[in-house]
N, C-alpha and C. Protein backbone atom coordinates (compact mmCIF):
# COMPACT_ATOMS: atom_id res chain seq x y z
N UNK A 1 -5.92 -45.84 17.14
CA UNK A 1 -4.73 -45.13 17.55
C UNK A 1 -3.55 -45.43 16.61
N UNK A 2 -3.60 -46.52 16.04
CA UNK A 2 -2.52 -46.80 15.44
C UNK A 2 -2.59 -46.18 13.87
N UNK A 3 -3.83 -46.16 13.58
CA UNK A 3 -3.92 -45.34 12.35
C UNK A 3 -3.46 -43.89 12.45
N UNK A 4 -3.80 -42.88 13.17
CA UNK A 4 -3.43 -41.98 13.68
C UNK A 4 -1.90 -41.91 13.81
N UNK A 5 -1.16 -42.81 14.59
CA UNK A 5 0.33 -42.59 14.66
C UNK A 5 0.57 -43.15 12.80
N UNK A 6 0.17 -43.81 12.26
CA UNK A 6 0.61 -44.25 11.01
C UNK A 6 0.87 -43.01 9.89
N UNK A 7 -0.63 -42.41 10.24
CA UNK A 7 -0.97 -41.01 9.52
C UNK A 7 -0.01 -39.48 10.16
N UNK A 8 0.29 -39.78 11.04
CA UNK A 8 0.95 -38.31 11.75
C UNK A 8 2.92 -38.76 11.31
N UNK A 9 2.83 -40.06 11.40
CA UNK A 9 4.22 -40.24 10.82
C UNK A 9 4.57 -40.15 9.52
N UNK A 10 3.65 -40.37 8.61
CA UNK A 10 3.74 -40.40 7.20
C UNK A 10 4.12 -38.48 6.97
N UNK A 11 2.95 -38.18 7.72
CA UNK A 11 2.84 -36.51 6.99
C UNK A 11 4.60 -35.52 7.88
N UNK A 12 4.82 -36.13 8.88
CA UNK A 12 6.02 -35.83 9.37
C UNK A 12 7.37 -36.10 8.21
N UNK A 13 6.92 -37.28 8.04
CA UNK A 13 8.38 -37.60 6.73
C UNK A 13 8.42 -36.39 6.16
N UNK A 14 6.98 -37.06 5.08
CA UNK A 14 6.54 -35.76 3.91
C UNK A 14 6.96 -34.47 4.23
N UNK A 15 6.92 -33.90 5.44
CA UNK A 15 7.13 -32.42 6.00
C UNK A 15 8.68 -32.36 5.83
N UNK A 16 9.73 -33.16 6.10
CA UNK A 16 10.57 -33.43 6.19
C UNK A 16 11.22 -33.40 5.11
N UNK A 17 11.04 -34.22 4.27
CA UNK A 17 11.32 -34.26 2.68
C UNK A 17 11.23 -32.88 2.06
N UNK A 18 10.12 -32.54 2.19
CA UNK A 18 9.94 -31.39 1.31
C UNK A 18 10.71 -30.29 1.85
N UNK A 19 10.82 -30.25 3.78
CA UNK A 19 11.72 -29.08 3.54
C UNK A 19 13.41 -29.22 3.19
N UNK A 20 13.85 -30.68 3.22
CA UNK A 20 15.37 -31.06 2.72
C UNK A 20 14.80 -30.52 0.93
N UNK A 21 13.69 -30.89 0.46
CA UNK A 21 14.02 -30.59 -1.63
C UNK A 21 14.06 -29.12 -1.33
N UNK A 22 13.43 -28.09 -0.40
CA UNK A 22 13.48 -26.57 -0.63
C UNK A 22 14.47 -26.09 -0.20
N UNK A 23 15.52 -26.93 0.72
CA UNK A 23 16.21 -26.20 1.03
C UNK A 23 18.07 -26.92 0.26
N UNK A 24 17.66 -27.83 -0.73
CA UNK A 24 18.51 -27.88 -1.78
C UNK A 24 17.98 -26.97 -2.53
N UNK A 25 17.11 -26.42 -3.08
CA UNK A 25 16.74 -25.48 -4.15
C UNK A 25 17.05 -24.04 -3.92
N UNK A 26 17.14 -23.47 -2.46
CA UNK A 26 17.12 -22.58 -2.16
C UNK A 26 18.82 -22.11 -2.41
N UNK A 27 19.36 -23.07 -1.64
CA UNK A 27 21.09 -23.74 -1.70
C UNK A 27 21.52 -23.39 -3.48
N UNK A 28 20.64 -24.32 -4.18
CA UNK A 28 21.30 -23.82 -5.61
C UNK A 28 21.57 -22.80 -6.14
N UNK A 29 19.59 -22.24 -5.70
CA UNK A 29 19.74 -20.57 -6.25
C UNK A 29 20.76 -19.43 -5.56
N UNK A 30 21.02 -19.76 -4.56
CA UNK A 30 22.11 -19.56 -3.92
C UNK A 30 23.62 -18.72 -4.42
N UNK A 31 23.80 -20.36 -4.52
CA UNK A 31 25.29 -20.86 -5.50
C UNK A 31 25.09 -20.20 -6.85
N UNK A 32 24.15 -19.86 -7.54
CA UNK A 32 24.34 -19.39 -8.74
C UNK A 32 23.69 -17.80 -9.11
N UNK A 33 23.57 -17.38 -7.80
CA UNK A 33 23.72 -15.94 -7.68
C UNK A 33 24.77 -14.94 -8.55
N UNK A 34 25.94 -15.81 -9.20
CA UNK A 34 26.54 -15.05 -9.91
C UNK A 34 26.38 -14.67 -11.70
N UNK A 35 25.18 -15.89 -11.81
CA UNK A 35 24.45 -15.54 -13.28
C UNK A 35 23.61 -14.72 -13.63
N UNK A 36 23.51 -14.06 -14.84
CA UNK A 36 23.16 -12.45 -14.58
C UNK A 36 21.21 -13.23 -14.81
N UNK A 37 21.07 -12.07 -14.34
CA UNK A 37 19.44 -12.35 -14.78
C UNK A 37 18.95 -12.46 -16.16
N UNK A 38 17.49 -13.03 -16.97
CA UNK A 38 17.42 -13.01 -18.14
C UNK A 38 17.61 -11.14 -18.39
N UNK A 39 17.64 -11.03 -19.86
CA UNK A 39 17.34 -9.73 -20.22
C UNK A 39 15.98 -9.63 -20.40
N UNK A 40 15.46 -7.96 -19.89
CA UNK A 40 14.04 -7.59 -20.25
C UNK A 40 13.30 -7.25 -21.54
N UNK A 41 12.33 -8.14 -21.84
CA UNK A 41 11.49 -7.73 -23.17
C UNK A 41 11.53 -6.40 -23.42
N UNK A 42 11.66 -6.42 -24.66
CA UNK A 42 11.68 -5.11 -25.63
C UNK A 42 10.50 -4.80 -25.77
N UNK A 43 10.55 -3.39 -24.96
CA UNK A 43 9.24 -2.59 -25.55
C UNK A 43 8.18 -3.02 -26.50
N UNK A 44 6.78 -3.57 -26.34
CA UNK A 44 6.07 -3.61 -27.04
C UNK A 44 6.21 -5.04 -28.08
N UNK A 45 7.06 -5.58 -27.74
CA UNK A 45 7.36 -7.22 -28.00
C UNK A 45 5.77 -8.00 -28.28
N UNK A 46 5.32 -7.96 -27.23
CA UNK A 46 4.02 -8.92 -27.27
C UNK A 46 3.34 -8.58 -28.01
N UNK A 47 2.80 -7.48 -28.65
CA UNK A 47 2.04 -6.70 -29.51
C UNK A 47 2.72 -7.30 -30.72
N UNK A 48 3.91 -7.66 -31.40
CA UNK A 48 4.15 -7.85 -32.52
C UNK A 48 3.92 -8.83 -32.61
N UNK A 49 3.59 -9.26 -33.99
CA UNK A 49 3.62 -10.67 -35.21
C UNK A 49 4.11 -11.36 -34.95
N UNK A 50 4.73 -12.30 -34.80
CA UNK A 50 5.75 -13.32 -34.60
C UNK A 50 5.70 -14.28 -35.75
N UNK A 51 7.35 -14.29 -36.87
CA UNK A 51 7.26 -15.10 -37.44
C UNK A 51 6.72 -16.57 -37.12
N UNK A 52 6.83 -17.17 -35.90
CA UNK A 52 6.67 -18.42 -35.91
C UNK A 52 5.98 -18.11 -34.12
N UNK A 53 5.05 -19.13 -33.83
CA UNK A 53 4.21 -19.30 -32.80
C UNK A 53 3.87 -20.63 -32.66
N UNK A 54 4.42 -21.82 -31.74
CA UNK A 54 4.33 -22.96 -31.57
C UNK A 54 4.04 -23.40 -29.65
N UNK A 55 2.96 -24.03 -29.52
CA UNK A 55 2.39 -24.51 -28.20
C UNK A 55 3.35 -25.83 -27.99
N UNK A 56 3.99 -25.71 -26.30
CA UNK A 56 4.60 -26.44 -25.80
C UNK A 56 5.20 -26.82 -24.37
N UNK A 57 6.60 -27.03 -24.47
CA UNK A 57 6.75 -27.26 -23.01
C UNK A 57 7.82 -26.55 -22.77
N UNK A 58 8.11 -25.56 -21.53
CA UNK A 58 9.50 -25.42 -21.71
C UNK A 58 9.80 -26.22 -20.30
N UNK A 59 11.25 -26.71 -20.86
CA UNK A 59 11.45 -27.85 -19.87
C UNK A 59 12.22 -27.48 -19.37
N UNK A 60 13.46 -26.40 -19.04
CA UNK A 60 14.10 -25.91 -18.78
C UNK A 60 15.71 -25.36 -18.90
N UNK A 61 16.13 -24.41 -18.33
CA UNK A 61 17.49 -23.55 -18.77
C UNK A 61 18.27 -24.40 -17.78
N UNK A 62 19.74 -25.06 -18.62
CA UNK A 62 20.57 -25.96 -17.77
C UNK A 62 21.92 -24.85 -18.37
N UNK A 63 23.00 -25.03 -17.57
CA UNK A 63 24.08 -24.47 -17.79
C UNK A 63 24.69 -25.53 -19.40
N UNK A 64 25.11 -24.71 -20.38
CA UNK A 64 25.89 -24.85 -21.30
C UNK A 64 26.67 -26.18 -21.78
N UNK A 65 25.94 -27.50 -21.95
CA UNK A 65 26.91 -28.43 -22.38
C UNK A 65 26.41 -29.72 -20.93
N UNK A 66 25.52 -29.03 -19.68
CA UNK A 66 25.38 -30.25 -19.12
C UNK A 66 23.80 -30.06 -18.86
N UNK A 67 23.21 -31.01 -19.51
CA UNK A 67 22.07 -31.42 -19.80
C UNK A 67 21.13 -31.51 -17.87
N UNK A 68 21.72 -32.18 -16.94
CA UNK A 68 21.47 -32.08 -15.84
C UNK A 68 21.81 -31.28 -14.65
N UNK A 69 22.58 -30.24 -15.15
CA UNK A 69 22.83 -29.29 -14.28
C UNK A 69 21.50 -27.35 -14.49
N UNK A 70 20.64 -28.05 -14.08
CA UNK A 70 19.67 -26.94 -13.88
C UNK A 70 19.90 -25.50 -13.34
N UNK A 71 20.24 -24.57 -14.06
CA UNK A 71 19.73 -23.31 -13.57
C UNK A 71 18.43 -22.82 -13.06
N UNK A 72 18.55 -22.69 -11.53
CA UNK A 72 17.52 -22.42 -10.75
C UNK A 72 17.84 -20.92 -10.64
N UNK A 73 18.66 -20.08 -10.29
CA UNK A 73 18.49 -18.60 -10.07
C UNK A 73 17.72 -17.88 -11.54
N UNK A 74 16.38 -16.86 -10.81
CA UNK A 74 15.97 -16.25 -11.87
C UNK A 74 14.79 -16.84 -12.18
N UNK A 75 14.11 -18.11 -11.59
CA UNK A 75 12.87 -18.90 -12.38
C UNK A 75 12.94 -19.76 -13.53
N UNK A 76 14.57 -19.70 -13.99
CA UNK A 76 14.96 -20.95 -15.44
C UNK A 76 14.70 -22.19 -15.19
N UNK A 77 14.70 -22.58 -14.00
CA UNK A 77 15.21 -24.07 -13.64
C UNK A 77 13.46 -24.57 -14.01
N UNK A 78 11.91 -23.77 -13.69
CA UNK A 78 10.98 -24.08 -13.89
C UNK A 78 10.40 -25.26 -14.47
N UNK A 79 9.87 -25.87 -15.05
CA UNK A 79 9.01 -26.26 -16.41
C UNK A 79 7.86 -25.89 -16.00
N UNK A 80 7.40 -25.84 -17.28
CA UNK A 80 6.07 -25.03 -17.59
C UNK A 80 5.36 -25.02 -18.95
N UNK A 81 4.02 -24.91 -19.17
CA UNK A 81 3.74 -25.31 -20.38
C UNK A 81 4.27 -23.54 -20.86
N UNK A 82 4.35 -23.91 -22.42
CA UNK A 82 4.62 -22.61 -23.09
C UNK A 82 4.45 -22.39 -24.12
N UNK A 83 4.31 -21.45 -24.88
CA UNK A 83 4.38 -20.86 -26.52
C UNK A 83 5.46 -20.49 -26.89
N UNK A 84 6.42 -20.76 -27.25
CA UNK A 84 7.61 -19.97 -28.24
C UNK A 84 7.64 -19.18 -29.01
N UNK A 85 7.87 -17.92 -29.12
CA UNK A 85 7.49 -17.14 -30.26
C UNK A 85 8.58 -16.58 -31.09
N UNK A 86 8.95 -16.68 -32.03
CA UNK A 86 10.08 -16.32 -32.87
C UNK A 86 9.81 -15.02 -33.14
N UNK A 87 10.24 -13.87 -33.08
CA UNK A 87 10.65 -12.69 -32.97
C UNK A 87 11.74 -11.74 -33.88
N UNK A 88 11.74 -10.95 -34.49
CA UNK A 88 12.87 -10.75 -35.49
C UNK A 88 13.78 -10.25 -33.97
N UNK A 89 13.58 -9.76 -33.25
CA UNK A 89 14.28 -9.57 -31.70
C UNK A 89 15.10 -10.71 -31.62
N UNK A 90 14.13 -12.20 -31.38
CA UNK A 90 14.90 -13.41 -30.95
C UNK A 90 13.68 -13.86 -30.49
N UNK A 91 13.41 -14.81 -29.56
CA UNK A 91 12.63 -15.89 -29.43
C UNK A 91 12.33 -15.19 -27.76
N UNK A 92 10.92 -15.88 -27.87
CA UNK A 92 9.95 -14.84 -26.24
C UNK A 92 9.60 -16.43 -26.10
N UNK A 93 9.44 -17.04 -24.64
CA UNK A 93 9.08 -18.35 -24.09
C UNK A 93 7.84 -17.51 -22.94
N UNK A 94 6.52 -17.60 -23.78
CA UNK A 94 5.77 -17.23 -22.90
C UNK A 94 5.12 -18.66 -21.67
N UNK A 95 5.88 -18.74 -20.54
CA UNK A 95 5.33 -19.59 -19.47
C UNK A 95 4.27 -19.01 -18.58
N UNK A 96 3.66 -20.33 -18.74
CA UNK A 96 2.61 -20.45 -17.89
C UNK A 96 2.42 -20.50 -16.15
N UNK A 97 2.88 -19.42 -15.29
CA UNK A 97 2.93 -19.49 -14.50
C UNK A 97 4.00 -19.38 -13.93
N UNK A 98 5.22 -18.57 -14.57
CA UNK A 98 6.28 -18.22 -14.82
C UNK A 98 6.54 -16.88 -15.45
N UNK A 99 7.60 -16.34 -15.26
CA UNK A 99 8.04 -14.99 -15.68
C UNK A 99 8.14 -15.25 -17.19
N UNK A 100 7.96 -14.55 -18.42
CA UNK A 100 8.19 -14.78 -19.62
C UNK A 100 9.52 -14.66 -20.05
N UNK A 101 10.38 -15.28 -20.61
CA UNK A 101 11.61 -15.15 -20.85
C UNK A 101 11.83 -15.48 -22.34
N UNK A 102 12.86 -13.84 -22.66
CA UNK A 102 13.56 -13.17 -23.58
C UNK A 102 14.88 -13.62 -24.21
N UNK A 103 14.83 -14.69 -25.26
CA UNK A 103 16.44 -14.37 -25.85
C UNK A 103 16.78 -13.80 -26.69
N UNK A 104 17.12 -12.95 -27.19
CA UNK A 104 17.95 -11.94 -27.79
C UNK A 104 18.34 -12.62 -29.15
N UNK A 105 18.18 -11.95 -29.85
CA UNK A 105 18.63 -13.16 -31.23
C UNK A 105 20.00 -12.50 -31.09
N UNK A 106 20.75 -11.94 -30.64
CA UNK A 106 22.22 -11.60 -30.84
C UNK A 106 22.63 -12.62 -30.19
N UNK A 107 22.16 -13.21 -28.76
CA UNK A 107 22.90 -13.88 -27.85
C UNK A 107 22.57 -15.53 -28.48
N UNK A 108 22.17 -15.83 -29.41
CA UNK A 108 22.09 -17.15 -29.45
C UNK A 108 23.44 -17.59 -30.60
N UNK A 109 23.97 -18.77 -29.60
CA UNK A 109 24.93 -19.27 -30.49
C UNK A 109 24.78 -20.76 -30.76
N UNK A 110 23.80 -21.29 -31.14
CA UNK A 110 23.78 -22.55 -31.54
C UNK A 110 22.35 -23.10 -31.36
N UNK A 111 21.55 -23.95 -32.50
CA UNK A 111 20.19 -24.31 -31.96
C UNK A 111 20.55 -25.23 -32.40
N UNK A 112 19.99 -26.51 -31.54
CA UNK A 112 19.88 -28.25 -32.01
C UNK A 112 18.56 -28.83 -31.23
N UNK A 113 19.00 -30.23 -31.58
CA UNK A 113 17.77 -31.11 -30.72
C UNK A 113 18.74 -32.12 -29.40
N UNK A 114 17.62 -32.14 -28.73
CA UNK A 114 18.40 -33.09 -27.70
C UNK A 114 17.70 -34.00 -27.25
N UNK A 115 17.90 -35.43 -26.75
CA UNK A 115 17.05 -36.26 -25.97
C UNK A 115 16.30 -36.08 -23.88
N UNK A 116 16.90 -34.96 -23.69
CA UNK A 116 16.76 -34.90 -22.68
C UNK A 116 17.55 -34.05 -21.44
N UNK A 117 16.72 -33.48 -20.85
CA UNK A 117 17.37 -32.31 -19.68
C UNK A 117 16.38 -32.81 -18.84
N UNK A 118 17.76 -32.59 -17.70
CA UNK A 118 17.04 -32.44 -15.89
C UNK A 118 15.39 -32.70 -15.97
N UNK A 119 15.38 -34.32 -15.71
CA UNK A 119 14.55 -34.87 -15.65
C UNK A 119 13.25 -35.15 -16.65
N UNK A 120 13.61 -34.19 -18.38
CA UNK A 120 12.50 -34.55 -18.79
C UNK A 120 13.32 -35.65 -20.20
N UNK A 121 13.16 -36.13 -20.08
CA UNK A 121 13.84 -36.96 -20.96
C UNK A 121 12.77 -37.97 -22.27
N UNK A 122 13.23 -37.72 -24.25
CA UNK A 122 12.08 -38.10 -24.49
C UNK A 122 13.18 -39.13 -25.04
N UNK A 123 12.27 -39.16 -26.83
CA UNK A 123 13.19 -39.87 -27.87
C UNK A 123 14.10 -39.14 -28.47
N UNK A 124 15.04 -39.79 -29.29
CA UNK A 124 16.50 -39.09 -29.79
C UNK A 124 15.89 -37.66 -30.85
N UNK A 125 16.64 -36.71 -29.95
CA UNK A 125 15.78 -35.69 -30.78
C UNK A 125 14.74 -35.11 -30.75
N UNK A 126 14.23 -35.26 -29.32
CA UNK A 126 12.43 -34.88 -29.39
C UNK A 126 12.53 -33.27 -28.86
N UNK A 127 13.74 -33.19 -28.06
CA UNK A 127 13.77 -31.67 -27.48
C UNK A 127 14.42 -30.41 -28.37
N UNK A 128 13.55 -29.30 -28.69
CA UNK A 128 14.45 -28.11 -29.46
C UNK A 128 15.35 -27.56 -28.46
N UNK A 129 16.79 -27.34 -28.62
CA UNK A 129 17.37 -27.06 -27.42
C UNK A 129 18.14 -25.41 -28.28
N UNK A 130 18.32 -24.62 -27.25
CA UNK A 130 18.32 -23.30 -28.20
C UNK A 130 19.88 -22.84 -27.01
N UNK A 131 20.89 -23.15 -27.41
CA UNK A 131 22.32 -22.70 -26.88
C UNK A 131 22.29 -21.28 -27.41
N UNK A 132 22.78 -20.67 -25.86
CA UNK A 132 22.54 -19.05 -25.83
C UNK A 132 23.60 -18.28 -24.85
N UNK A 133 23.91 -17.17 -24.75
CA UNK A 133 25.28 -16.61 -24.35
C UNK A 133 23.86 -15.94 -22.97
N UNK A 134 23.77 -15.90 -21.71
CA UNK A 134 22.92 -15.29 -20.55
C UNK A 134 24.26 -14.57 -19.57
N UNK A 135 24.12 -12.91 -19.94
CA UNK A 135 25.50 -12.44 -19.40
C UNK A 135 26.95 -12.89 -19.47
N UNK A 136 27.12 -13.90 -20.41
CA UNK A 136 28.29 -14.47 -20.63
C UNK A 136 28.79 -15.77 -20.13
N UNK A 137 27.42 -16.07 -19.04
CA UNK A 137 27.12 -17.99 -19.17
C UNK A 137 26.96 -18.54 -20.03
N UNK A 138 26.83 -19.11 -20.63
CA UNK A 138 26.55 -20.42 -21.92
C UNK A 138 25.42 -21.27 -21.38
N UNK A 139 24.20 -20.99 -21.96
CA UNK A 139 23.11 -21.64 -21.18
C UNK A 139 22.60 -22.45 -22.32
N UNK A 140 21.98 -23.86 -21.87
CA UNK A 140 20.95 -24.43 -22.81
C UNK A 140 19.51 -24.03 -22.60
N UNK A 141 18.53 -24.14 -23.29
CA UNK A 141 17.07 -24.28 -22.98
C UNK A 141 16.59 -24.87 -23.91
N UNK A 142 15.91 -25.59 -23.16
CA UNK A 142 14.96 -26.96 -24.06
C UNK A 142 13.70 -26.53 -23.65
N UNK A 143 13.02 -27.14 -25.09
CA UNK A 143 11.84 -27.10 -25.50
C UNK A 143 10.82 -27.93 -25.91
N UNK A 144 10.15 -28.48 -25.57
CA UNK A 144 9.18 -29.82 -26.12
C UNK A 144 8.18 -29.42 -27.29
N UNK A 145 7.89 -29.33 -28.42
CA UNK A 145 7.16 -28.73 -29.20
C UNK A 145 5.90 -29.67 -28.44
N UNK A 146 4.63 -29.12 -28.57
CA UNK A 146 3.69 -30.13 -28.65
C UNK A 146 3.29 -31.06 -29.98
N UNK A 147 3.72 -30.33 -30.47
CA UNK A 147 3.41 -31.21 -32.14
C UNK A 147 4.79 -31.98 -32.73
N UNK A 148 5.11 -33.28 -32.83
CA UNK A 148 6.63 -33.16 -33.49
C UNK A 148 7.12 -32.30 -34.92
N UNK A 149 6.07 -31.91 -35.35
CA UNK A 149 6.51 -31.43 -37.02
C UNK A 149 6.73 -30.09 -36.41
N UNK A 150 6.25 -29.04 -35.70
CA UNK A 150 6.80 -28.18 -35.13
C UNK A 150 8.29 -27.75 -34.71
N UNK A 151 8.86 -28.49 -34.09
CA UNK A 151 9.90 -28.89 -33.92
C UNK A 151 11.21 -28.36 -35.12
N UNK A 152 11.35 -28.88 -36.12
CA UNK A 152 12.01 -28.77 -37.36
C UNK A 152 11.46 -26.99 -37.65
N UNK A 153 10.67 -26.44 -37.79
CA UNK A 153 10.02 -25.32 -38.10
C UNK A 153 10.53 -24.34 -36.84
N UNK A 154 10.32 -24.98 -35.72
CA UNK A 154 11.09 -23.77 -34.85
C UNK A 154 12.63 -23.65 -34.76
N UNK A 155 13.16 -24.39 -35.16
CA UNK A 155 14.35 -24.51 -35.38
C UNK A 155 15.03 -23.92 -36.18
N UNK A 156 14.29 -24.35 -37.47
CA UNK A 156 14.76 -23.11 -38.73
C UNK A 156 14.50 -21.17 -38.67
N UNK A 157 12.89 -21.37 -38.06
CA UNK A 157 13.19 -20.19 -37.35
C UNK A 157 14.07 -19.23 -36.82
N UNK A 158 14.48 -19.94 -35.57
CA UNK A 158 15.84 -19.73 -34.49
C UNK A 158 17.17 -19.24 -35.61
N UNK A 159 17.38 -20.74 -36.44
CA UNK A 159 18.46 -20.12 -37.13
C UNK A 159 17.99 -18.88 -38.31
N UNK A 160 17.37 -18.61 -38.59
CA UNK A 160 17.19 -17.50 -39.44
C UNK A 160 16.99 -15.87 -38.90
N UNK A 161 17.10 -15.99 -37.25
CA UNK A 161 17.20 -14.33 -36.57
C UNK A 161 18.23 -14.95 -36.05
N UNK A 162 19.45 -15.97 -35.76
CA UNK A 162 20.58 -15.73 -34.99
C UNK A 162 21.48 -15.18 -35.67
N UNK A 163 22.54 -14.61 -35.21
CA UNK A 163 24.06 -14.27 -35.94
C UNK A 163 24.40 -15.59 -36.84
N UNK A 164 25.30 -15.18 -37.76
CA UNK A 164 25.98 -16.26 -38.49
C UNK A 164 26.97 -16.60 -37.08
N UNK A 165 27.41 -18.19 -37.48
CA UNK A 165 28.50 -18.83 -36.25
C UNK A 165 29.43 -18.13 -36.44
N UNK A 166 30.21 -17.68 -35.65
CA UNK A 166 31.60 -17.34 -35.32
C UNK A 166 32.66 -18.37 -36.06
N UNK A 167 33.47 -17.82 -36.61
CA UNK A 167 34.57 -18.80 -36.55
C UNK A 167 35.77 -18.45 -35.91
């Protein structure tokens, strides 16, 4: 009997827990109902070449400048394994189990590396992080190459279909 109450209390927490994490998540997506959705792939996108094609992680879309503030409205907040594909368009994040998401090579304003977003955190520099204008949010998205030499190569990529910087 006592195993039984041990086991029916454990899975009660657990029940518990999980519906307080869904119903912070639900709460976020919520609150950020006012960010526009990604934009939709261009016609016939997947069918093309892609200068550059690299296997990885996408770890996820955080708002603009804070590494731990996750964008959950829309499926960004995800991780998921992924392919990156450089695009004379802009860059396609085909996820695994996830909606595929489109950036626009017009909308990107800045590509670097970073050590770490909302919870995936590596070494200095291990993440491609691709700063991008999403309806006029300022969004980050990080990227884990699977290979590190990848990394440097998708990067140069990125910068070679974005706009020149603004001054």
């Amino acid at each position: 009997m006592d195993q039984l109450t041990t086991v029916l209390g454990t899975v009660l927490v657990l029940a518990v827990l999980f519906a307080l994490i869904r119903r912070g998540w639900t709460g976020r997506v919520r609150r950020q109902a006012g960010i526009a959705a990604p934009p939709a792939l261009p016609a016939g996108v997947e069918e093309r070449e892609p200068r550059l094609a690299v296997p990885g992680m996408y770890v996820a879309t955080t708002l603009g400048g804070a590494p731990l503030e996750r964008v959950a409205a829309h499926g960004l907040g995800v991780r998921a394994r992924a392919r990156a594909l450089v695009l004379d368009e802009g860059v396609l994040f085909e996820r695994q189990g996830a909606a595929p998401l489109f950036v626009p090579a017009a909308d990107v304003v800045a590509v670097g590396t970073g050590s770490g977003m909302v919870g995936k955190f590596v070494e200095k520099d291990g993440l491609a992080v691709l700063t991008w204008s999403l309806g006029g949010t300022v969004v980050d998205t990080g990227f884990r190459t699977q290979r590190a030499e990848d990394k440097r190569r998708l990067l140069a990529a990125v910068e070679a279909i974005a706009p020149a910087p603004r001054s």
